[in-house]
Protein backbone atom coordinates (compact mmCIF):
# COMPACT_ATOMS: atom_id res chain seq x y z
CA UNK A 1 -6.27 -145.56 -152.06
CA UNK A 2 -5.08 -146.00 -148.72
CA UNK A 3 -4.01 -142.35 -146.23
CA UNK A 4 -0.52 -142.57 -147.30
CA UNK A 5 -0.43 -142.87 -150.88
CA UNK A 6 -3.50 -139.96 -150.82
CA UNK A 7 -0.90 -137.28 -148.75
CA UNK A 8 2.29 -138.36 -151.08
CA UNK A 9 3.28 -135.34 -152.77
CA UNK A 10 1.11 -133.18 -151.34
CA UNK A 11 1.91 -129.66 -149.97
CA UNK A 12 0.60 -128.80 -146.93
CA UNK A 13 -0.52 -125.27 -145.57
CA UNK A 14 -1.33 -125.44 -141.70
CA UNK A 15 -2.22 -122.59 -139.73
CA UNK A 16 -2.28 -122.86 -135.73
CA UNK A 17 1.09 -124.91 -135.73
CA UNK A 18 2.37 -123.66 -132.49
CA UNK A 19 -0.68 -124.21 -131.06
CA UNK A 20 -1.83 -127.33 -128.69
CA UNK A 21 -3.68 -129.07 -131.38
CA UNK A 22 -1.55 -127.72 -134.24
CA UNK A 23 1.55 -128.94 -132.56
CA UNK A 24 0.52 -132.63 -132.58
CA UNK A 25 -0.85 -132.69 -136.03
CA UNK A 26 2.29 -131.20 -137.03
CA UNK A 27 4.14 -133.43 -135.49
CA UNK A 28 1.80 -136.76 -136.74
CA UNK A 29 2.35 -135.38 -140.50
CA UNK A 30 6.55 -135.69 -139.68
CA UNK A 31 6.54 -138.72 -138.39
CA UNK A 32 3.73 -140.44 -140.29
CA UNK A 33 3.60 -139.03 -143.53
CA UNK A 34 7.11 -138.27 -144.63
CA UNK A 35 6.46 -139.02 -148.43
CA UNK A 36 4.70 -135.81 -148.50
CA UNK A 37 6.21 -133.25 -150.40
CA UNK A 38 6.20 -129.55 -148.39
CA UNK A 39 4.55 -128.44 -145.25
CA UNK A 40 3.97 -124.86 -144.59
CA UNK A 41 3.29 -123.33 -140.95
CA UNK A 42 1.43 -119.96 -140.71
CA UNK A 43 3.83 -118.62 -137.63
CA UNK A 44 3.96 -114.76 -136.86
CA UNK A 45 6.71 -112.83 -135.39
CA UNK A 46 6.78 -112.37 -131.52
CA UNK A 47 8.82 -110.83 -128.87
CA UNK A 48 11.51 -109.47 -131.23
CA UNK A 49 11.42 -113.49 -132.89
CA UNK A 50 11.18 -114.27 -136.12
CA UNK A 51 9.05 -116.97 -137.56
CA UNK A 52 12.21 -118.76 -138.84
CA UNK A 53 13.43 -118.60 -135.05
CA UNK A 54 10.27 -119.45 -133.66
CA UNK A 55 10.10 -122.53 -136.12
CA UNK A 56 13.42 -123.72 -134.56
CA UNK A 57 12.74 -123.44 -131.33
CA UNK A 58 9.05 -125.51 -131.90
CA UNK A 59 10.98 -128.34 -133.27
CA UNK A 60 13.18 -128.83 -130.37
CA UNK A 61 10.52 -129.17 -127.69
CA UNK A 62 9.75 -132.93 -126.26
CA UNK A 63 6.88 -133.22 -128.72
CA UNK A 64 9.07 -133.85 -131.72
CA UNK A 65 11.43 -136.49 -129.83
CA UNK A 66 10.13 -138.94 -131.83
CA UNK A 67 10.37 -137.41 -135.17
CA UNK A 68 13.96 -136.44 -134.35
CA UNK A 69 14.57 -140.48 -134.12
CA UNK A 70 12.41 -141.90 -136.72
CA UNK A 71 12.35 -139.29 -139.50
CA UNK A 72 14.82 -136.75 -138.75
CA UNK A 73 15.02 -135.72 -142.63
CA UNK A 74 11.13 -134.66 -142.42
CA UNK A 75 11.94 -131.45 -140.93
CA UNK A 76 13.65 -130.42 -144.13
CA UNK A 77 9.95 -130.20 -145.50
CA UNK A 78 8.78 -127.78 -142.91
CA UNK A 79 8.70 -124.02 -144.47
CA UNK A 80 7.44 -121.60 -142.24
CA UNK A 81 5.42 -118.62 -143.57
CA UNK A 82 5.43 -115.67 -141.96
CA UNK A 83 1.38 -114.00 -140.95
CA UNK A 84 -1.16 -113.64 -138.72
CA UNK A 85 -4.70 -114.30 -138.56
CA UNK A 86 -5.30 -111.46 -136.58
CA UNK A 87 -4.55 -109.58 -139.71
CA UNK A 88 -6.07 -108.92 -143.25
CA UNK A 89 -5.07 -111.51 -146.13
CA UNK A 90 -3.32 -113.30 -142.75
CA UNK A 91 -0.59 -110.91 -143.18
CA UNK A 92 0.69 -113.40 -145.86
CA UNK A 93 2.99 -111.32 -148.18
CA UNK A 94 2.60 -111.28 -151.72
CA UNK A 95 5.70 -113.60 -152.21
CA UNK A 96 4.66 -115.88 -150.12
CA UNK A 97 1.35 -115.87 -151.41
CA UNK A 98 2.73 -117.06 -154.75
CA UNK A 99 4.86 -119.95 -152.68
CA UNK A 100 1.50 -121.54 -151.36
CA UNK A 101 -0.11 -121.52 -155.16
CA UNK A 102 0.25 -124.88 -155.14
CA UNK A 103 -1.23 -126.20 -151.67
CA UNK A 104 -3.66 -128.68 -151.83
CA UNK A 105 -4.46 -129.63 -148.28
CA UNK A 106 -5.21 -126.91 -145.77
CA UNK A 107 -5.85 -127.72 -142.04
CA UNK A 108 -7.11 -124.11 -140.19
CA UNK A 109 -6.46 -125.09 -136.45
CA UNK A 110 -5.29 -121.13 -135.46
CA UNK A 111 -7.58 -119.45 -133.00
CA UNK A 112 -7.86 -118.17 -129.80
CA UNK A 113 -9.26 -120.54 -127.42
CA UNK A 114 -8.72 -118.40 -124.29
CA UNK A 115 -12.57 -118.03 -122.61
CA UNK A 116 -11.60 -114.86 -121.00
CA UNK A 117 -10.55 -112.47 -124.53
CA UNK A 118 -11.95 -109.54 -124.93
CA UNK A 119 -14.60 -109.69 -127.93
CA UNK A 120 -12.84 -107.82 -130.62
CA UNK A 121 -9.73 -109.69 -130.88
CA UNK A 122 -11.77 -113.14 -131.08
CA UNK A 123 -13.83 -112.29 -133.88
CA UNK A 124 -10.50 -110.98 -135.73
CA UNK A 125 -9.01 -114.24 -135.30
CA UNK A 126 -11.66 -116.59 -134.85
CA UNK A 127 -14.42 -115.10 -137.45
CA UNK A 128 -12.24 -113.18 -139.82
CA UNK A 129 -9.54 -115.67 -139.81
CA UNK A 130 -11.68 -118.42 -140.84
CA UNK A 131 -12.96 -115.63 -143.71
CA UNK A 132 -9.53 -114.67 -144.68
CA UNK A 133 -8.38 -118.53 -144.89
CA UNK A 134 -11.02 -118.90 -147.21
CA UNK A 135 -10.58 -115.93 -149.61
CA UNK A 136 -6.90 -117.54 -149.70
CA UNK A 137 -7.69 -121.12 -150.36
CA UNK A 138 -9.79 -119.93 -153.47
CA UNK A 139 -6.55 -119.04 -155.04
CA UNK A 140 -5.01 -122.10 -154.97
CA UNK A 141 -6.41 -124.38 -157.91
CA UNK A 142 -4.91 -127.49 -156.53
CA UNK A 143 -6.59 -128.22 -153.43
CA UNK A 144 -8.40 -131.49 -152.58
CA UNK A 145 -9.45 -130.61 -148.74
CA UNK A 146 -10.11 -127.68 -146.62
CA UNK A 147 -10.06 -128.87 -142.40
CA UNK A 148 -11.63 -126.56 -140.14
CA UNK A 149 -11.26 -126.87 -136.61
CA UNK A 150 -13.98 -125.22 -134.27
CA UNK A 151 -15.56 -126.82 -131.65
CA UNK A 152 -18.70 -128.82 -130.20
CA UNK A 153 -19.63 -125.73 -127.65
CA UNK A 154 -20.36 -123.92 -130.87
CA UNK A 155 -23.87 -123.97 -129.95
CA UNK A 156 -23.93 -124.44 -125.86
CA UNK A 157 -27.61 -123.57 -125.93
CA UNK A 158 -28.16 -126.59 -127.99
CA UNK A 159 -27.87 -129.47 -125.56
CA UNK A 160 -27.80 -132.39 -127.88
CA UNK A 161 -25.94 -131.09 -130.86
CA UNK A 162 -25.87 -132.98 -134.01
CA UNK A 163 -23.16 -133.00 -136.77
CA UNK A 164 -24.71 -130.28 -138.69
CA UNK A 165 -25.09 -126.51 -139.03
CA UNK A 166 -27.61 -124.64 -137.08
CA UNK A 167 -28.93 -121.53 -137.51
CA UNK A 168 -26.13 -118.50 -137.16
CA UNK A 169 -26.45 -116.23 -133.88
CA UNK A 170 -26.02 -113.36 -136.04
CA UNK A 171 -24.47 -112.52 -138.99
CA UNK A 172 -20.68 -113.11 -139.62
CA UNK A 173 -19.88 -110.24 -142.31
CA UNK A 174 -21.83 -107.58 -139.94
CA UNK A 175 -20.23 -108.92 -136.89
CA UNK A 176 -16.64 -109.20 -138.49
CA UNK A 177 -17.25 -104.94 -139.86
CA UNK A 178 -18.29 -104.04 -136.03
CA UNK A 179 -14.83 -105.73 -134.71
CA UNK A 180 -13.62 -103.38 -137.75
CA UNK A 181 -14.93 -100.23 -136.48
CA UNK A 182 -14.96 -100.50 -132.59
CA UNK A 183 -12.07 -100.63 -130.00
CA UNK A 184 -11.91 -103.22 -127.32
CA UNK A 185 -14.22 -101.25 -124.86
CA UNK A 186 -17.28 -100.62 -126.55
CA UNK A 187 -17.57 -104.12 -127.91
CA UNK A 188 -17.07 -105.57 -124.37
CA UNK A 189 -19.89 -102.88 -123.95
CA UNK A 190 -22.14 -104.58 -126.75
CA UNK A 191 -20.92 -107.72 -126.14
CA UNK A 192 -24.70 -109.09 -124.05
CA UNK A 193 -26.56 -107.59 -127.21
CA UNK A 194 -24.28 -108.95 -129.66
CA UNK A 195 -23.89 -112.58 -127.94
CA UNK A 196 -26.40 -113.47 -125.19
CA UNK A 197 -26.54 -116.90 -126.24
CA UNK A 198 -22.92 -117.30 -125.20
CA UNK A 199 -20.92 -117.75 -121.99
CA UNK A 200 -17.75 -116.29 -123.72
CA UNK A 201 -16.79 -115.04 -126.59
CA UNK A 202 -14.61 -118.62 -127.63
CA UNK A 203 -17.77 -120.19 -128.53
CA UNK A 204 -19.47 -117.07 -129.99
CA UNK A 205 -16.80 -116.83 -132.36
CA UNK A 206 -16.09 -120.14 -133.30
CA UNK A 207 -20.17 -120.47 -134.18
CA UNK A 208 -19.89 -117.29 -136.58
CA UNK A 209 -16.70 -119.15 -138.55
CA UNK A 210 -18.92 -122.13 -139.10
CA UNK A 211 -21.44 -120.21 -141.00
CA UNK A 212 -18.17 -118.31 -143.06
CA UNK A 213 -17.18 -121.82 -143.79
CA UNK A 214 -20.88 -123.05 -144.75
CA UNK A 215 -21.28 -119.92 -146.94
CA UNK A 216 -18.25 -121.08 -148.98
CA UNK A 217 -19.01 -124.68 -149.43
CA UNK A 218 -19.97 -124.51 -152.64
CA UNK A 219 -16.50 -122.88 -153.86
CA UNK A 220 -14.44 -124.86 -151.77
CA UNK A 221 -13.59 -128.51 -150.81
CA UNK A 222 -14.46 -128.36 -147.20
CA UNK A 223 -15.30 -130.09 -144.02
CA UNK A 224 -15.85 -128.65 -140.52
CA UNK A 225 -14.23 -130.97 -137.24
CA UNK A 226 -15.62 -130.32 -133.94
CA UNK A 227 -13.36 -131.32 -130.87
CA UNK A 228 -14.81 -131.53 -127.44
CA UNK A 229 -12.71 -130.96 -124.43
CA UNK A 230 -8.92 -131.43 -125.60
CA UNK A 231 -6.57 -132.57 -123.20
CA UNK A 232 -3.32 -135.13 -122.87
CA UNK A 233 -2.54 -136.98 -125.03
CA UNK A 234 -3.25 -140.85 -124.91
CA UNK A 235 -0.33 -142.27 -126.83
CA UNK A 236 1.07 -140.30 -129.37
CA UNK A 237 3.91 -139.32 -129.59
CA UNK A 238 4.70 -139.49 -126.02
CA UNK A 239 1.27 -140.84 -123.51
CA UNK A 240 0.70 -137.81 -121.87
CA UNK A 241 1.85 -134.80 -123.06
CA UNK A 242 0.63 -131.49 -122.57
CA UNK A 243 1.72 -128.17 -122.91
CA UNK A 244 -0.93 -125.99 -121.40
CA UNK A 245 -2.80 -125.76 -117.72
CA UNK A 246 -6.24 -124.89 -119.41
CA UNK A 247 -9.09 -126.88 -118.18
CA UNK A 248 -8.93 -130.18 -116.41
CA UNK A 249 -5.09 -130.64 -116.13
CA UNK A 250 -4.63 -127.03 -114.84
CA UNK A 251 -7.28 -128.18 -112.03
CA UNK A 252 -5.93 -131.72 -111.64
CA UNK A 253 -1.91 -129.97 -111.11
CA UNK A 254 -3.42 -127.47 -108.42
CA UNK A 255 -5.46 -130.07 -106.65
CA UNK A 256 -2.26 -132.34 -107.07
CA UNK A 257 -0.16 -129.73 -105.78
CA UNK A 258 -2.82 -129.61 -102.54
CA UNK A 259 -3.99 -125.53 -103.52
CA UNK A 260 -7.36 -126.56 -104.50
CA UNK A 261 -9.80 -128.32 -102.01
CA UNK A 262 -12.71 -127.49 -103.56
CA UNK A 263 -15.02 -126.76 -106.33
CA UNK A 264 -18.27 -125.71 -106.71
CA UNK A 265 -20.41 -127.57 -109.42
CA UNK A 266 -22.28 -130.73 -110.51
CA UNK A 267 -20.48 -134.12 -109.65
CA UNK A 268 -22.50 -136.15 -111.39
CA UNK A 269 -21.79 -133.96 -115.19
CA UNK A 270 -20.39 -136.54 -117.58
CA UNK A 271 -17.98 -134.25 -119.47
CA UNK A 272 -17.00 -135.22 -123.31
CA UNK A 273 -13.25 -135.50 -123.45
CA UNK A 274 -11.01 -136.40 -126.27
CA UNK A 275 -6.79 -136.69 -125.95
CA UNK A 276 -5.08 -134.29 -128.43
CA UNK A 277 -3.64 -137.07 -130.38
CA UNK A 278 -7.16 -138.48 -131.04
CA UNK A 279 -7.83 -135.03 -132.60
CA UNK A 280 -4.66 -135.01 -134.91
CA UNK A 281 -5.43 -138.50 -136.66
CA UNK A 282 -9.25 -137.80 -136.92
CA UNK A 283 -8.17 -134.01 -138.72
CA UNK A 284 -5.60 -136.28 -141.18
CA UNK A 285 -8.40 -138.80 -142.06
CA UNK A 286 -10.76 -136.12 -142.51
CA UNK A 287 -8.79 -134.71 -145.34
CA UNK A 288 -8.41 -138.24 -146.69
CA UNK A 289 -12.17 -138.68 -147.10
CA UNK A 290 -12.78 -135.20 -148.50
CA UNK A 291 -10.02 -135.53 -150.55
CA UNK A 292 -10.82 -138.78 -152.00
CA UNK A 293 -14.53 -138.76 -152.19
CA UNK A 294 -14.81 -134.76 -152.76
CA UNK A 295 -18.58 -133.24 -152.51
CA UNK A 296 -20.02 -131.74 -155.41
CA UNK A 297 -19.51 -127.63 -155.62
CA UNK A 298 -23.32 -126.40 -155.01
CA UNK A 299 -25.67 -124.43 -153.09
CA UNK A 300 -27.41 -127.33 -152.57
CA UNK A 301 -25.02 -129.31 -150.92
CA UNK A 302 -24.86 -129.75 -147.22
CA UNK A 303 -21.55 -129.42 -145.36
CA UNK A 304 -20.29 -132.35 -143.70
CA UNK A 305 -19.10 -131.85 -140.22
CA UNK A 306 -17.81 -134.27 -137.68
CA UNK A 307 -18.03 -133.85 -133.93
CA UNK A 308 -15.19 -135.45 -132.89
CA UNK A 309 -15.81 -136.50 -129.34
CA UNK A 310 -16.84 -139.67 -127.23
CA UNK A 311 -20.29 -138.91 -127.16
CA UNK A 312 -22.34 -142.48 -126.03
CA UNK A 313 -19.04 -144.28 -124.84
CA UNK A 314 -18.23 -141.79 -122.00
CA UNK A 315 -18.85 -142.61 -118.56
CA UNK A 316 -16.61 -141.24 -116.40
CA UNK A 317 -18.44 -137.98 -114.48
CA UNK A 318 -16.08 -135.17 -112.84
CA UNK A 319 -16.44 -136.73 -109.71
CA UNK A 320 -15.04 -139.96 -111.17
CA UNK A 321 -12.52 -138.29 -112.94
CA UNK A 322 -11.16 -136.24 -109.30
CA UNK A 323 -11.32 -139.44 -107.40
CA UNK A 324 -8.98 -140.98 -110.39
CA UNK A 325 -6.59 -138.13 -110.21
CA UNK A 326 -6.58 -138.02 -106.41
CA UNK A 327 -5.86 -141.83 -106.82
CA UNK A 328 -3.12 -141.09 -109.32
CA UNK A 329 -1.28 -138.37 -107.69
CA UNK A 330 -0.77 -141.12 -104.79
CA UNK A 331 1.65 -143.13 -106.93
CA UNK A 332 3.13 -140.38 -108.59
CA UNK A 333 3.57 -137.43 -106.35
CA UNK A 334 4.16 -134.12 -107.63
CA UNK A 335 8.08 -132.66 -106.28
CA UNK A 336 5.93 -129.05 -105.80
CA UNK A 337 3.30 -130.69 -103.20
CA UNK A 338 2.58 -128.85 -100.61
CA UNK A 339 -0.67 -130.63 -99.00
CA UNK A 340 -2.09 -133.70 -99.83
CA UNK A 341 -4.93 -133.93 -102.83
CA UNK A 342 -8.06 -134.08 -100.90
CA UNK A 343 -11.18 -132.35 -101.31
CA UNK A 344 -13.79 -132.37 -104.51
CA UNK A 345 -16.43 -130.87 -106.20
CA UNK A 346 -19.63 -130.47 -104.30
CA UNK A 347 -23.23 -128.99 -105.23
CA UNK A 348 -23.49 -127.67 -101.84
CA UNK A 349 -22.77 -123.72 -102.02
CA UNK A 350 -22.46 -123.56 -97.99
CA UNK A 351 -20.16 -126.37 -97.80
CA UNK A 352 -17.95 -125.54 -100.99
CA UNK A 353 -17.24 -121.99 -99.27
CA UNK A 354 -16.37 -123.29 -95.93
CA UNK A 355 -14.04 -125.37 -97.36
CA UNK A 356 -12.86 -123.07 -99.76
CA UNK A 357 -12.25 -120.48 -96.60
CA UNK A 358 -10.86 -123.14 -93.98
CA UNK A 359 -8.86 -125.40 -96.40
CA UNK A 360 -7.72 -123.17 -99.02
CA UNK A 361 -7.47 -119.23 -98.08
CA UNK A 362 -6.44 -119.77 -94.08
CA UNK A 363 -3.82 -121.80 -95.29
CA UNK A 364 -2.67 -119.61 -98.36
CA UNK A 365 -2.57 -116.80 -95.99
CA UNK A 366 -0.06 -118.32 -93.42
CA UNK A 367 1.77 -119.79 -96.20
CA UNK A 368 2.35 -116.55 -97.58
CA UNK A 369 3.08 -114.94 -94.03
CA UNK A 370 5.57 -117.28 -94.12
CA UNK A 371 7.18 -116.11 -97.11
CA UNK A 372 7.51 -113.08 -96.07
CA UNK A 373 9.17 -113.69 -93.06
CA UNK A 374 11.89 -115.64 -94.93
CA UNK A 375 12.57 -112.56 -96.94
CA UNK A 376 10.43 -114.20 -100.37
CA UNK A 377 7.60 -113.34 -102.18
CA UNK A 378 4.17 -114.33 -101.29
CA UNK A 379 2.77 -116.43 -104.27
CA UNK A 380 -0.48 -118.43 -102.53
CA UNK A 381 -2.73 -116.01 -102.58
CA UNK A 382 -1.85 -115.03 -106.13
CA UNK A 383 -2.46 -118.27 -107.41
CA UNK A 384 -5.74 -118.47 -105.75
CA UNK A 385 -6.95 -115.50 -107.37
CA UNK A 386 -6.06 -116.59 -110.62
CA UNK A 387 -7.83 -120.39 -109.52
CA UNK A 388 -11.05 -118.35 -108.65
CA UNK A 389 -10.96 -116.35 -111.86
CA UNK A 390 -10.47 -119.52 -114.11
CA UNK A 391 -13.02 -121.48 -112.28
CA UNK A 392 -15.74 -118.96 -112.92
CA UNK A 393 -14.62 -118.91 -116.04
CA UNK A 394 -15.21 -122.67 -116.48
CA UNK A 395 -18.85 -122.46 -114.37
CA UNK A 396 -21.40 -123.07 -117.41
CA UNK A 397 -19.00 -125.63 -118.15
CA UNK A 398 -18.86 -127.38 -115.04
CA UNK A 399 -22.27 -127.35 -114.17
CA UNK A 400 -23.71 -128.35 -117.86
CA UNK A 401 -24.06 -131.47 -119.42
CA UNK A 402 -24.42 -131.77 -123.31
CA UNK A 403 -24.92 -134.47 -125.50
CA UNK A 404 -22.54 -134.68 -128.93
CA UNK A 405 -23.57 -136.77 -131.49
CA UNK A 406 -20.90 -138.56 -133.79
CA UNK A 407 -21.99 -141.14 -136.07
CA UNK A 408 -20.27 -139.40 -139.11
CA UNK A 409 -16.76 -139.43 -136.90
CA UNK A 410 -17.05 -143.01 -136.03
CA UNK A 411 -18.03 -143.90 -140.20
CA UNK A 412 -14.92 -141.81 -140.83
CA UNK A 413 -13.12 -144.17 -138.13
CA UNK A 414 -14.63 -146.84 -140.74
CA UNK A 415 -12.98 -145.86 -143.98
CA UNK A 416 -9.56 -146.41 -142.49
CA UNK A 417 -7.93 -149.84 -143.55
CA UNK A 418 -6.49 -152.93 -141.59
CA UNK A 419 -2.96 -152.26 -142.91
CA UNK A 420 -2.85 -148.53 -141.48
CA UNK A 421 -5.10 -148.65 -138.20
CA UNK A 422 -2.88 -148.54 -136.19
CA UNK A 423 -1.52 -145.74 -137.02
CA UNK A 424 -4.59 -143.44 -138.19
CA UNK A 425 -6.86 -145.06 -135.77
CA UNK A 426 -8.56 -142.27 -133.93
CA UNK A 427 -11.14 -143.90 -131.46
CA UNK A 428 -8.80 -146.10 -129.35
CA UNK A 429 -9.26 -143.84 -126.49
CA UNK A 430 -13.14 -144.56 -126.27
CA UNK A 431 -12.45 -148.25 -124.88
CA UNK A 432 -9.01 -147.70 -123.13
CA UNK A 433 -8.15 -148.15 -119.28
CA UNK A 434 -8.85 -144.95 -117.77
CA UNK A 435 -6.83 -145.66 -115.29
CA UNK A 436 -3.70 -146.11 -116.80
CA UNK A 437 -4.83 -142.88 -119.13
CA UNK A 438 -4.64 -140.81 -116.22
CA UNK A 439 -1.62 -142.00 -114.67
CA UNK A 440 0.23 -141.20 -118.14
CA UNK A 441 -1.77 -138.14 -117.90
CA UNK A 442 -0.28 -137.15 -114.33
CA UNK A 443 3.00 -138.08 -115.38
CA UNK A 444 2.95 -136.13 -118.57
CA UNK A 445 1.70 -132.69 -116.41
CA UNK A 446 4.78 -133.81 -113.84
CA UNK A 447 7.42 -133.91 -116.92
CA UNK A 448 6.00 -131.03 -119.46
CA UNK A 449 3.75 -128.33 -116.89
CA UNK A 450 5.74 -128.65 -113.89
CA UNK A 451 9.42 -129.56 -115.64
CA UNK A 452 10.03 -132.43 -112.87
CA UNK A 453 11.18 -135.85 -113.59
CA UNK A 454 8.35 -138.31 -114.38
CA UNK A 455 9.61 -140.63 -111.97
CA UNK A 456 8.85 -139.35 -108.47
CA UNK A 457 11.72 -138.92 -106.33
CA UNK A 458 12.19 -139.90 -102.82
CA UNK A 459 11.40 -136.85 -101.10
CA UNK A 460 8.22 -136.58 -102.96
CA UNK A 461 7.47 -140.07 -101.78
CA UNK A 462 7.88 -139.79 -98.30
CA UNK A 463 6.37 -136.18 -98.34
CA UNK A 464 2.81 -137.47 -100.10
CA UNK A 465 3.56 -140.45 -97.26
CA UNK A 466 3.16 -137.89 -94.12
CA UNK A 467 0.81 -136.21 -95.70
CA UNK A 468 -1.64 -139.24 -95.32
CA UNK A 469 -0.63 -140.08 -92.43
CA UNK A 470 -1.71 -136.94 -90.33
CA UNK A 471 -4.59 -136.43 -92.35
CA UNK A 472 -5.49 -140.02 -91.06
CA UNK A 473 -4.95 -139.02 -87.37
């Protein structure tokens, strides 16, 4: 059976659609599976929107271009279902409930992947989400494949993690009643007691909704995916996009903007990065597998789980990847640039903070003097404090290498046939030009973070041009 003749028909229950990850696979499910029959978005109500009005406005950002060209009647399909995995029973109504009866392919991509939340609303959405998607999924009798997203830094004190479950940092139903029964403070409070293991509570979380997945494997037909670092995309459905400034693109705008000069960590770490389109196709064929070949429903039956990441065919370490962006911000110039990209990451404490004084807080300092003086708001300083904060956020990350092992992703790379690789095919990135990645990559922060033209203009040209030369002299 090949991928599209498995989804035709189907209906489709995703939650984390307006998410970075949920907005591609959305968007992949349009545009390359239009035979199937409905696909429902979890979406809750914000700032005085409804999910209807939320829905709309989703659909008309740059990620959906293509879909608007090539399958415009798609978007008919979409039905948006008002909730919130924050809540109990996802704040589904019972109406609604009754409209998903007939789902048979769930993909649960909602969490919180900010490092920095505070501990109780995490495990809400990250631990008893996962719970609550599963105590829904058991009341639909039609479905063929449960997707759930976490991540590789489940585990980060296992350095060479393998594409299996390990043993649970604590358990999920006692950690889920303490979120329950404490405010915000006193679990921040607990939080070195209840998670030492951890540098934040992301990964914490995200390790507890593996074992509320593994504890329901024998009910349910369901697989775990584990993405690495998730960035730009590499060529689907525009090379480039990106809608967030989390992790390396939020470093590579500011050090392409000429804020940050420095950065204190390893050079030589070989991070594990994987483009957000990559993720989307692998999720999709995931399904297909579990859906086709489905497990037998018992105890004794181990979960199958695929780390979806680079793992042997990376190469590139952050050093590499700053000299490529410092390269690549050369030939296409960001309009906001207000220094040239220089600088790096360095294991040298000493130098790091001299340069981070000298190059980066001097110089944010007069900036903002400046501002002042012409009647505006200072805004350097600012944004350096909010740098700092996300950088020591990022530390453990930046100065850790870890090993993810894949051989079930790349046999599930196998399964896909000749007629439909090109358009399921999931490990492209691995052997691409990393070069020409990254310029797409630049270009795509330009055009979706920044909201400039993706073609340089002039003055940015000749700016990025005196910039060299005086840094020359």
């Amino acid at each position: 059976m090949s991928i599209s003749n498995f989804y035709q028909d189907q209906e489709i229950f995703v939650t984390g659609g307006t998410g970075f990850i949920g907005k591609v696979l959305v968007e992949k499910i349009l545009r390359s599976l239009p035979n199937i029959s409905k696909l429902y978005i979890l979406i809750r109500s914000k700032k005085n929107q409804t999910p209807e009005d939320r829905l709309k406005k989703l659909l008309e950002i740059p990620v959906f271009r293509r879909v608007h060209t090539e399958q415009p009647e798609s978007f008919r399909k979409i039905i948006p279902i008002a909730g919130d995995c924050c809540e109990k029973e996802l704040g589904i109504s019972t109406q609604d409930k009754e409209r998903l009866h007939n789902v048979s392919i769930i993909f649960h991509v909602a969490a919180t992947v900010r490092f920095d939340e505070n501990l109780k609303t995490a495990i809400l959405l990250n631990t008893r989400g996962a719970y609550e998607m599963v105590k829904l999924a058991q009341g639909m009798p039609k479905l063929k494949a449960f997707v759930h997203v976490s991540t590789t830094y489940a585990h980060p004190d296992i350095k060479v993690l393998d594409e299996k479950i390990y043993p649970p940092y604590g358990d999920w139903r006692h950690i889920i009643k303490l979120a329950e029964t404490y405010d915000v403070e006193t679990l921040n409070t607990l939080r070195s007691k209840i998670a030492p293991n951890h540098p934040n509570n992301y990964t914490f979380t995200k390790s507890l909704a593996e074992h509320v997945i593994d504890d329901h494997r024998h009910t349910l037909p369901v697989v775990i995916l584990r993405p690495s670092i998730v960035i730009s995309s590499y060529e689907e459905p525009i090379p480039g996009w990106i809608d967030n400034f989390n992790g390396p693109i939020g470093m590579l705008v500011a050090c392409g903007i000429g804020v940050l000069r420095t950065n204190y960590g390893n050079p030589n770490i070989v991070p594990d990065i994987i483009p957000v389109d990559m993720v989307a196709k692998s999720i999709l064929v995931a399904a297909f597998k579990l859906g086709t070949n489905p497990p037998t429903l018992c105890p004794n039956t181990d979960l199958e789980i695929f780390n979806c990441c680079n793992s042997s065919k990376r190469y590139l370490s952050t050093s590499d990847i700053v000299d490529i962006g410092k390269k690549t911000i050369l030939k296409i110039p960001f309009e906001k640039c207000i220094w040239l990209p220089e600088g790096g990451i360095t294991a040298s404490f000493v130098w790091h903070y001299f340069r981070f004084i000298t190059q980066q807080i001097l110089p944010a300092m007069i900036l903002d003097l400046l501002l002042i003086v012409a009647g505006q708001k200072p805004v350097l300083l600012r944004i350096h404090r909010r740098m700092e904060s996300t950088i020591q956020i990022l530390k453990v990350f930046l100065n850790t290498e870890w090993t993810f092992l894949n051989d079930n992703l790349r046999a599930l790379q196998n399964i896909i046939s000749e007629e439909e690789r090109s358009t399921f095919n999931f490990l492209d990135y691995c052997d691409c030009d990393q070069m020409l990645y990254y310029l797409n990559t630049t270009r795509g922060a330009k055009e979706f973070l920044l909201k400039e033209n993706p073609v340089p203009s002039r003055g940015a040209i000749l700016r990025i041009r005196i910039f060299r030369c005086r840094n020359v002299r």
